[in-house]
PDB file of N, CA and C in Angstrom:
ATOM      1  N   UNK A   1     -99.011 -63.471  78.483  1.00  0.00           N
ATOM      2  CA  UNK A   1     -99.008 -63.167  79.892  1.00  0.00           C
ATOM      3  C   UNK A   1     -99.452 -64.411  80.660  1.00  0.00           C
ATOM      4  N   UNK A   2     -98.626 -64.738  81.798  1.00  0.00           N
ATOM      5  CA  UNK A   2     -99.474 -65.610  82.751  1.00  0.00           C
ATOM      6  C   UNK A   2    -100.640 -65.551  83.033  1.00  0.00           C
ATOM      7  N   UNK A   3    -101.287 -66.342  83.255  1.00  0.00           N
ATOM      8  CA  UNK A   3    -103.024 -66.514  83.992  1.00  0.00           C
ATOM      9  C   UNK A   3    -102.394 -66.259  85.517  1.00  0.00           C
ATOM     10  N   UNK A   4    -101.742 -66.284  86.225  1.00  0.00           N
ATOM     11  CA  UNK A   4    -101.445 -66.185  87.237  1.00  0.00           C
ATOM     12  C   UNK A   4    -100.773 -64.680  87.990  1.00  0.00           C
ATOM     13  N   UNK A   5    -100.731 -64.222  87.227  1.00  0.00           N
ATOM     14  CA  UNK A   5     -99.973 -62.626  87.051  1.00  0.00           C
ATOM     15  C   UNK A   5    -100.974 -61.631  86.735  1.00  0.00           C
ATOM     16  N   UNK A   6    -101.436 -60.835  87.809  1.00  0.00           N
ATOM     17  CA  UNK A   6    -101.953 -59.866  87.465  1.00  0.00           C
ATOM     18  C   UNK A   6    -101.211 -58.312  86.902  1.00  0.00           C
ATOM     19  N   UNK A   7    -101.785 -57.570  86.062  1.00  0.00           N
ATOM     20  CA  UNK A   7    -101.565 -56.999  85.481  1.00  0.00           C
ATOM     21  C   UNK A   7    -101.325 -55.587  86.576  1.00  0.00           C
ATOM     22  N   UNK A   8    -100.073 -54.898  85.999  1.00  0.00           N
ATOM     23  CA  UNK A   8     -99.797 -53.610  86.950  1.00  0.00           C
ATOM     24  C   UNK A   8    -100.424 -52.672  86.625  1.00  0.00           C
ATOM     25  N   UNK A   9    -100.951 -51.995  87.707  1.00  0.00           N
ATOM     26  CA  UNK A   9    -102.171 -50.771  87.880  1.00  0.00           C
ATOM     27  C   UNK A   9    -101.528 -49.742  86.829  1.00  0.00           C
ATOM     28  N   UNK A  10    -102.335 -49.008  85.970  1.00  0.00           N
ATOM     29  CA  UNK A  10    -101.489 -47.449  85.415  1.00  0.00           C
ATOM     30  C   UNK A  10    -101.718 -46.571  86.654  1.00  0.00           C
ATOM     31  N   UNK A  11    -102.064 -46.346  87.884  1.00  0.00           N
ATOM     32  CA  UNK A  11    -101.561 -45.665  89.119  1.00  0.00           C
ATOM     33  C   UNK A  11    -100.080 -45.847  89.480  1.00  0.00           C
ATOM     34  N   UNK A  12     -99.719 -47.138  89.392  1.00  0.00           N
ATOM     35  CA  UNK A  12     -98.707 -47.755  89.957  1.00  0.00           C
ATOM     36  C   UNK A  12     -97.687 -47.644  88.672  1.00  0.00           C
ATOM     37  N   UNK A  13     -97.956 -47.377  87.809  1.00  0.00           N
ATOM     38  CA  UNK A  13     -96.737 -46.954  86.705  1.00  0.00           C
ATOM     39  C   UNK A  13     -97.021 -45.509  86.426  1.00  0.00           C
ATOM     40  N   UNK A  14     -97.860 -45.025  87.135  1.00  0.00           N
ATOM     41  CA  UNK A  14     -97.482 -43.332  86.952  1.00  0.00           C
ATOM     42  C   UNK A  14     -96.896 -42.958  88.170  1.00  0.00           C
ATOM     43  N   UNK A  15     -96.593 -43.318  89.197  1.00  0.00           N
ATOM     44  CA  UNK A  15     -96.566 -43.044  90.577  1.00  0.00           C
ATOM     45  C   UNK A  15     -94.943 -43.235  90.536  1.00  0.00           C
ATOM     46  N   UNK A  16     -94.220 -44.376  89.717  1.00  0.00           N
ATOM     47  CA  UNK A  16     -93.320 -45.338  89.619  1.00  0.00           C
ATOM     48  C   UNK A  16     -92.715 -44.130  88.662  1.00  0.00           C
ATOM     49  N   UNK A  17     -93.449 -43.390  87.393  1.00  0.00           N
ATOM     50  CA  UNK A  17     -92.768 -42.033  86.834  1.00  0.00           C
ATOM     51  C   UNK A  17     -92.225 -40.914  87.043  1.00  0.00           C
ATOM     52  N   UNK A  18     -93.093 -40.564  88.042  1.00  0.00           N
ATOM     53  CA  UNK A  18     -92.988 -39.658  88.878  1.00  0.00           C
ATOM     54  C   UNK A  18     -91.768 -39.372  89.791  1.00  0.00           C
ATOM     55  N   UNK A  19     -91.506 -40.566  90.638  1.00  0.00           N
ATOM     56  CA  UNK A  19     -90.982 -40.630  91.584  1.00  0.00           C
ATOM     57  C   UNK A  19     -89.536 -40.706  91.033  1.00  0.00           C
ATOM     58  N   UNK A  20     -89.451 -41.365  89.729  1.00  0.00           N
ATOM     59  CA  UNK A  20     -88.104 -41.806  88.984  1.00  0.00           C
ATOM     60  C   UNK A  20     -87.599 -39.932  88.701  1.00  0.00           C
ATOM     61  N   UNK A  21     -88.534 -39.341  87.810  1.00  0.00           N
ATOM     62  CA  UNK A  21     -88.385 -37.873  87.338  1.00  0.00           C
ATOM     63  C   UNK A  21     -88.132 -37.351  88.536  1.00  0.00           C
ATOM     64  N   UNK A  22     -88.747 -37.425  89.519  1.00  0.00           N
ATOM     65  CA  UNK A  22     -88.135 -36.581  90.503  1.00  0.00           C
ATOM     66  C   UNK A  22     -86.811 -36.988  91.194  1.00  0.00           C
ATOM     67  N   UNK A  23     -86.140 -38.687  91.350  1.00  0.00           N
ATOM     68  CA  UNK A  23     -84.930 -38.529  91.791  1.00  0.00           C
ATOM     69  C   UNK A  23     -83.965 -37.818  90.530  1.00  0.00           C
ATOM     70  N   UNK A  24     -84.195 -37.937  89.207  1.00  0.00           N
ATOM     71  CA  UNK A  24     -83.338 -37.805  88.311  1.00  0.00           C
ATOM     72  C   UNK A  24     -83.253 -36.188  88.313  1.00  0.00           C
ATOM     73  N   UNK A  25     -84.103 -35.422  88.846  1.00  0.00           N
ATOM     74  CA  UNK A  25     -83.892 -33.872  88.715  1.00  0.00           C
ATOM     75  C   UNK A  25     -83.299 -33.476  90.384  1.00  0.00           C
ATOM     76  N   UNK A  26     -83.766 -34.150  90.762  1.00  0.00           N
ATOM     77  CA  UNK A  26     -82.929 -33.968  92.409  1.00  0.00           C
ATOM     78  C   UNK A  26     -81.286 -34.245  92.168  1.00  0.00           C
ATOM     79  N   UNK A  27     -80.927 -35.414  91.233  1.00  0.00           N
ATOM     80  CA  UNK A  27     -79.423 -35.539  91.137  1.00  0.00           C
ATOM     81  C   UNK A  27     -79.033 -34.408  90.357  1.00  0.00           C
ATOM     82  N   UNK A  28     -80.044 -33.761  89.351  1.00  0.00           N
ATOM     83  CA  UNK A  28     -78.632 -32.849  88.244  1.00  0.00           C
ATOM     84  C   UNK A  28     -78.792 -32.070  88.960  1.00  0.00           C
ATOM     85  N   UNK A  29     -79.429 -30.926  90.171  1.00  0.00           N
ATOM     86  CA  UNK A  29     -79.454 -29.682  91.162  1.00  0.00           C
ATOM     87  C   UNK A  29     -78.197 -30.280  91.789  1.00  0.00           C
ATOM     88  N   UNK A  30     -77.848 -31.337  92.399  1.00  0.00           N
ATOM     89  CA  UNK A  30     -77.032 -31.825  93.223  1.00  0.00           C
ATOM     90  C   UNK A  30     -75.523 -31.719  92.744  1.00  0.00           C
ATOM     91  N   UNK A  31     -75.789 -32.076  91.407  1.00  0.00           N
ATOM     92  CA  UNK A  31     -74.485 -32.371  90.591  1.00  0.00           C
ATOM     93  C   UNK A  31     -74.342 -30.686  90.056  1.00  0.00           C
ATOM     94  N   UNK A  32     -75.117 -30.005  89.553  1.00  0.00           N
ATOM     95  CA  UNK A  32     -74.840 -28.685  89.298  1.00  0.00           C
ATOM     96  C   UNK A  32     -74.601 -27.433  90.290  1.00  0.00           C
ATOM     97  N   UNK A  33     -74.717 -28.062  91.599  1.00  0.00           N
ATOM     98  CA  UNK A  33     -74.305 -26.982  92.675  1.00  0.00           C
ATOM     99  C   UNK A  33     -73.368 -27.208  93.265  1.00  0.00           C
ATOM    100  N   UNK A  34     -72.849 -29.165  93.105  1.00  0.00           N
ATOM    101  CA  UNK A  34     -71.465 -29.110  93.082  1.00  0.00           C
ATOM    102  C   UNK A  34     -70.158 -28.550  92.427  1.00  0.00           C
ATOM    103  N   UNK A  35     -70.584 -28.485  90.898  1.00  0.00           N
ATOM    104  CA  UNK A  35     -70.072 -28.189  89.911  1.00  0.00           C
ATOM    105  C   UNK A  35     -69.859 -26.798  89.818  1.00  0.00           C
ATOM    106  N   UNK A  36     -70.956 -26.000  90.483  1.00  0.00           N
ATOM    107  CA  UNK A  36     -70.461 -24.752  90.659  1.00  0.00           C
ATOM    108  C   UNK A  36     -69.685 -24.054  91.879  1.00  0.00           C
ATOM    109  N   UNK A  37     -69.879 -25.051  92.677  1.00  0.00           N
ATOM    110  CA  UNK A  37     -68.962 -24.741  94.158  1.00  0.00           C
ATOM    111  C   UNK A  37     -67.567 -24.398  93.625  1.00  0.00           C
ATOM    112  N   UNK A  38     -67.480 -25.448  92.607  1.00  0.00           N
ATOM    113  CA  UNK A  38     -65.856 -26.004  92.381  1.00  0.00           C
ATOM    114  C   UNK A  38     -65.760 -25.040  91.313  1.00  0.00           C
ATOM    115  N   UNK A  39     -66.657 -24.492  90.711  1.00  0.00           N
ATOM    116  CA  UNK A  39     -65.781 -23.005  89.685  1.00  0.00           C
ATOM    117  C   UNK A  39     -65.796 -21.995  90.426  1.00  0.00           C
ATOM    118  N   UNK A  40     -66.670 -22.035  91.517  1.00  0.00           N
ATOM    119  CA  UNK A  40     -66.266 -20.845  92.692  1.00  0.00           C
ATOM    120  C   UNK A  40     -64.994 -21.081  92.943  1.00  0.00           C
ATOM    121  N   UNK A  41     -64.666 -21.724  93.029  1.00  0.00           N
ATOM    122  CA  UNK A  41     -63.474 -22.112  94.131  1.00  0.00           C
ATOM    123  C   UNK A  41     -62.630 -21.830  93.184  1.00  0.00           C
ATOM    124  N   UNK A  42     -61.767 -22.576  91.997  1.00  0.00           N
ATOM    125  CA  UNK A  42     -60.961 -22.156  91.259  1.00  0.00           C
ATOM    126  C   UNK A  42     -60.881 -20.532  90.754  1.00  0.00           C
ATOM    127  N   UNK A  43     -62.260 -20.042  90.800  1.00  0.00           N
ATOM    128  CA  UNK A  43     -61.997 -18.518  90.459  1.00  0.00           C
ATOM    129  C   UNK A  43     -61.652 -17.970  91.376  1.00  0.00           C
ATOM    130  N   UNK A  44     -62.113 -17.977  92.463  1.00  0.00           N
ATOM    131  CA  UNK A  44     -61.357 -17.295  93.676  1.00  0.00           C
ATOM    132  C   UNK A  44     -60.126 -17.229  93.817  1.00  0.00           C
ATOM    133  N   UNK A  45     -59.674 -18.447  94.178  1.00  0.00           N
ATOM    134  CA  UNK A  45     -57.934 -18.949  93.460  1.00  0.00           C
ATOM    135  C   UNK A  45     -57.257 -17.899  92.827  1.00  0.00           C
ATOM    136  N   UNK A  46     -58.051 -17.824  91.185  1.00  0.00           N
ATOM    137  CA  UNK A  46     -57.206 -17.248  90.021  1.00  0.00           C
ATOM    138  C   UNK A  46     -57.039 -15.604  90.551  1.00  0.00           C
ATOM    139  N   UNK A  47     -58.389 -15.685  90.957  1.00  0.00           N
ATOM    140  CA  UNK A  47     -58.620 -13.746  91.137  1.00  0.00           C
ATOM    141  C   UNK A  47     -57.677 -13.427  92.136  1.00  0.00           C
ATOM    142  N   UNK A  48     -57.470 -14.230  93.076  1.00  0.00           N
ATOM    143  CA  UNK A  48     -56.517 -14.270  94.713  1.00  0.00           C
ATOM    144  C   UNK A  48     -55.167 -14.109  93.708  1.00  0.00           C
ATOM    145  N   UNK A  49     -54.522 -14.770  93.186  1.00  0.00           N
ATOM    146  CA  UNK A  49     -53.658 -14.833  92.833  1.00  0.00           C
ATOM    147  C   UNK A  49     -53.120 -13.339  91.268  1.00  0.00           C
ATOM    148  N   UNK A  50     -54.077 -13.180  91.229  1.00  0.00           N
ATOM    149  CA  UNK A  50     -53.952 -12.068  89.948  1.00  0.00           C
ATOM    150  C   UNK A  50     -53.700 -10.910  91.019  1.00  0.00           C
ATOM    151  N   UNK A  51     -54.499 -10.548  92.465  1.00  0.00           N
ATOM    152  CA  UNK A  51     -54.275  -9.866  92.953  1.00  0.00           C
ATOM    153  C   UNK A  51     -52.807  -9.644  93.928  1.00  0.00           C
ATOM    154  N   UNK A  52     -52.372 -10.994  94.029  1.00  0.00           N
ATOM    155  CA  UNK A  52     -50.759 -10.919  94.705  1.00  0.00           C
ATOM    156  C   UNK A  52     -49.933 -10.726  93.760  1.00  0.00           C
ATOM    157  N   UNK A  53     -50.212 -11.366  92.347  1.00  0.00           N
ATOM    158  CA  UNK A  53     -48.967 -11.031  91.336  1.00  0.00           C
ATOM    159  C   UNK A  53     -50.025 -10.133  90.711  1.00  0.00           C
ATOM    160  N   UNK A  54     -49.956  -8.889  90.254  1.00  0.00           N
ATOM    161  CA  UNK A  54     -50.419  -8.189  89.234  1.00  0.00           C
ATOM    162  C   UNK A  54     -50.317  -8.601  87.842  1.00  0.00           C
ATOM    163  N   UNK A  55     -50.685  -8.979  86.805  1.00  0.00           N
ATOM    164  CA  UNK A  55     -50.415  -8.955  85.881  1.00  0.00           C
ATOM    165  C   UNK A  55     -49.605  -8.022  84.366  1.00  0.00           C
ATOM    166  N   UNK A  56     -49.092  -7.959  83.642  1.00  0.00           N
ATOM    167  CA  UNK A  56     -47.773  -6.905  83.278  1.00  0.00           C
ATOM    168  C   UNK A  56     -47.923  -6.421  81.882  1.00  0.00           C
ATOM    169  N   UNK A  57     -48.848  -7.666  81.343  1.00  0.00           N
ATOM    170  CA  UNK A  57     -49.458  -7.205  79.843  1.00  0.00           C
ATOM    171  C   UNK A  57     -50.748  -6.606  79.759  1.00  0.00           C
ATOM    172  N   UNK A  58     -51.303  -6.494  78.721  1.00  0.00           N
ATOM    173  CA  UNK A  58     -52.978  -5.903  78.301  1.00  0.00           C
ATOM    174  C   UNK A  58     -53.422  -7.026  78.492  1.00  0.00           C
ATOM    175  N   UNK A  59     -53.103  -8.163  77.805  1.00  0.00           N
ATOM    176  CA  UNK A  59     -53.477  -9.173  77.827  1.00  0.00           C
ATOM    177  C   UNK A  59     -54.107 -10.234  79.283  1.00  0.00           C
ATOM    178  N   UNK A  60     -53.148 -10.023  79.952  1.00  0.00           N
ATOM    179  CA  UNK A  60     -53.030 -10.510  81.233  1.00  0.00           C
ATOM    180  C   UNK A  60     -54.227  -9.731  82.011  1.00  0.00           C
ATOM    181  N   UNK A  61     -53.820  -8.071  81.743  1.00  0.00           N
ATOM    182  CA  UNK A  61     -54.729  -7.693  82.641  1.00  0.00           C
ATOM    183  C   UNK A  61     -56.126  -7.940  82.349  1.00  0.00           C
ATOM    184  N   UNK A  62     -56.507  -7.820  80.682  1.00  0.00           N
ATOM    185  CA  UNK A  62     -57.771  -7.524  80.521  1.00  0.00           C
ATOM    186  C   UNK A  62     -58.493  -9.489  80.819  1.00  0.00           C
ATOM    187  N   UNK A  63     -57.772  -9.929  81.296  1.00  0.00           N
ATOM    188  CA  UNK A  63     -58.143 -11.305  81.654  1.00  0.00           C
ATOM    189  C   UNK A  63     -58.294 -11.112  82.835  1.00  0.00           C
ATOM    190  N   UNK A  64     -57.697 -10.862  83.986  1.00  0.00           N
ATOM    191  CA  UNK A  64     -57.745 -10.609  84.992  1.00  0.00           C
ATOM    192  C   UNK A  64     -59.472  -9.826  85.728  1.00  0.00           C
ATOM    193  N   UNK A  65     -59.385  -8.897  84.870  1.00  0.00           N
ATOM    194  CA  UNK A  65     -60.378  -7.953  84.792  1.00  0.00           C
ATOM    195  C   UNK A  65     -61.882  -8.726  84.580  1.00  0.00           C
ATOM    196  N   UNK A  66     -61.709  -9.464  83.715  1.00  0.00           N
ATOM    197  CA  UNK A  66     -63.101 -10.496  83.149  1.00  0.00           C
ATOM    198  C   UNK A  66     -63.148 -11.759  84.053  1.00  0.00           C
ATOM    199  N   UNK A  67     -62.077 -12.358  84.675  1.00  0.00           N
ATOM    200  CA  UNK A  67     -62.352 -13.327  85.873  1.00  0.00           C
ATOM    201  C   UNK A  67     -62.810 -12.624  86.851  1.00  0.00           C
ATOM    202  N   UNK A  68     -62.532 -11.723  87.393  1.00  0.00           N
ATOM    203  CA  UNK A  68     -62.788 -10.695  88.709  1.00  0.00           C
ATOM    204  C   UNK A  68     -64.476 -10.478  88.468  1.00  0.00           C
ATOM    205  N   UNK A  69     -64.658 -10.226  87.003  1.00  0.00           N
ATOM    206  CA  UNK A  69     -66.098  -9.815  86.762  1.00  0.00           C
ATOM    207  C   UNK A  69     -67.112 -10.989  86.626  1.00  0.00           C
ATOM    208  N   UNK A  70     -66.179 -12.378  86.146  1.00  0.00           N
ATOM    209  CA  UNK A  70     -66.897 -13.453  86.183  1.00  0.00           C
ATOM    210  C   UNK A  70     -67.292 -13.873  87.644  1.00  0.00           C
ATOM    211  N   UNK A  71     -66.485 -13.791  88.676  1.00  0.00           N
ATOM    212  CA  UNK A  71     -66.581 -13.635  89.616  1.00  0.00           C
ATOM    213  C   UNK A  71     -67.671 -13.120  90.359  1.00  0.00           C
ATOM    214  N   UNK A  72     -67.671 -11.925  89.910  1.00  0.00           N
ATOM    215  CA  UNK A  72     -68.841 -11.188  90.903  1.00  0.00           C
ATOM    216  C   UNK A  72     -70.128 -11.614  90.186  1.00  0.00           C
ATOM    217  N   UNK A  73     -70.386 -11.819  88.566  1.00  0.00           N
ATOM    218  CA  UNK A  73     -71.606 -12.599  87.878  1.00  0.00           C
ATOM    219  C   UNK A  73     -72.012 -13.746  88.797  1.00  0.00           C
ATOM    220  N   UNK A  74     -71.362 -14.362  88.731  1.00  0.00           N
ATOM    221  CA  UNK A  74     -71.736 -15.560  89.540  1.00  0.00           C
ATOM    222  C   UNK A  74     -71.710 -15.524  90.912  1.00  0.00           C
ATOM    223  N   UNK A  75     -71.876 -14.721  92.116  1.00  0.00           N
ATOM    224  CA  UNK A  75     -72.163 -14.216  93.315  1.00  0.00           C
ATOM    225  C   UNK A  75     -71.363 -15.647  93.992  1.00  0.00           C
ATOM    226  N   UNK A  76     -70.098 -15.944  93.571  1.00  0.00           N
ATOM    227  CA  UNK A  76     -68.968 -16.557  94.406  1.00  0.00           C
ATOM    228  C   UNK A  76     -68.985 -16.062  95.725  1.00  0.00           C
TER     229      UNK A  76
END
């Protein structure tokens, strides 16, 4: 170490932790409420669209049926 360089406070590297942990959990809320906007949005879509075309198989419907319900799970 330099003679000329004082040494950084452990205040100042916990403060410096802190502040880092908290932007890094502020971005994934940010990034995960984007992320869910946008599966709102595509389910709405699918469900909108299951409801103008009906679907004609079991298959179809019982899909239909579980997006509609995924739907309301997730308070879209």
């Amino acid at each position: 170490m330099s003679p000329h360089r004082r040494p950084v406070p452990v205040w100042y590297a916990l403060v410096a932790a802190l502040v880092s942990a908290l932007a890094v959990a502020g971005a994934c809320i940010a990034y995960t409420e984007h992320v869910s906007r946008r599966q709102c949005t595509v389910l709405r879509t699918e469900v909108a669209a299951y409801r103008e075309v009906p679907p004609t198989t079991p298959t179809g419907e019982l899909l239909a049926r579980a997006k509609e319900q995924l739907l309301r799970d997730l308070h879209c």
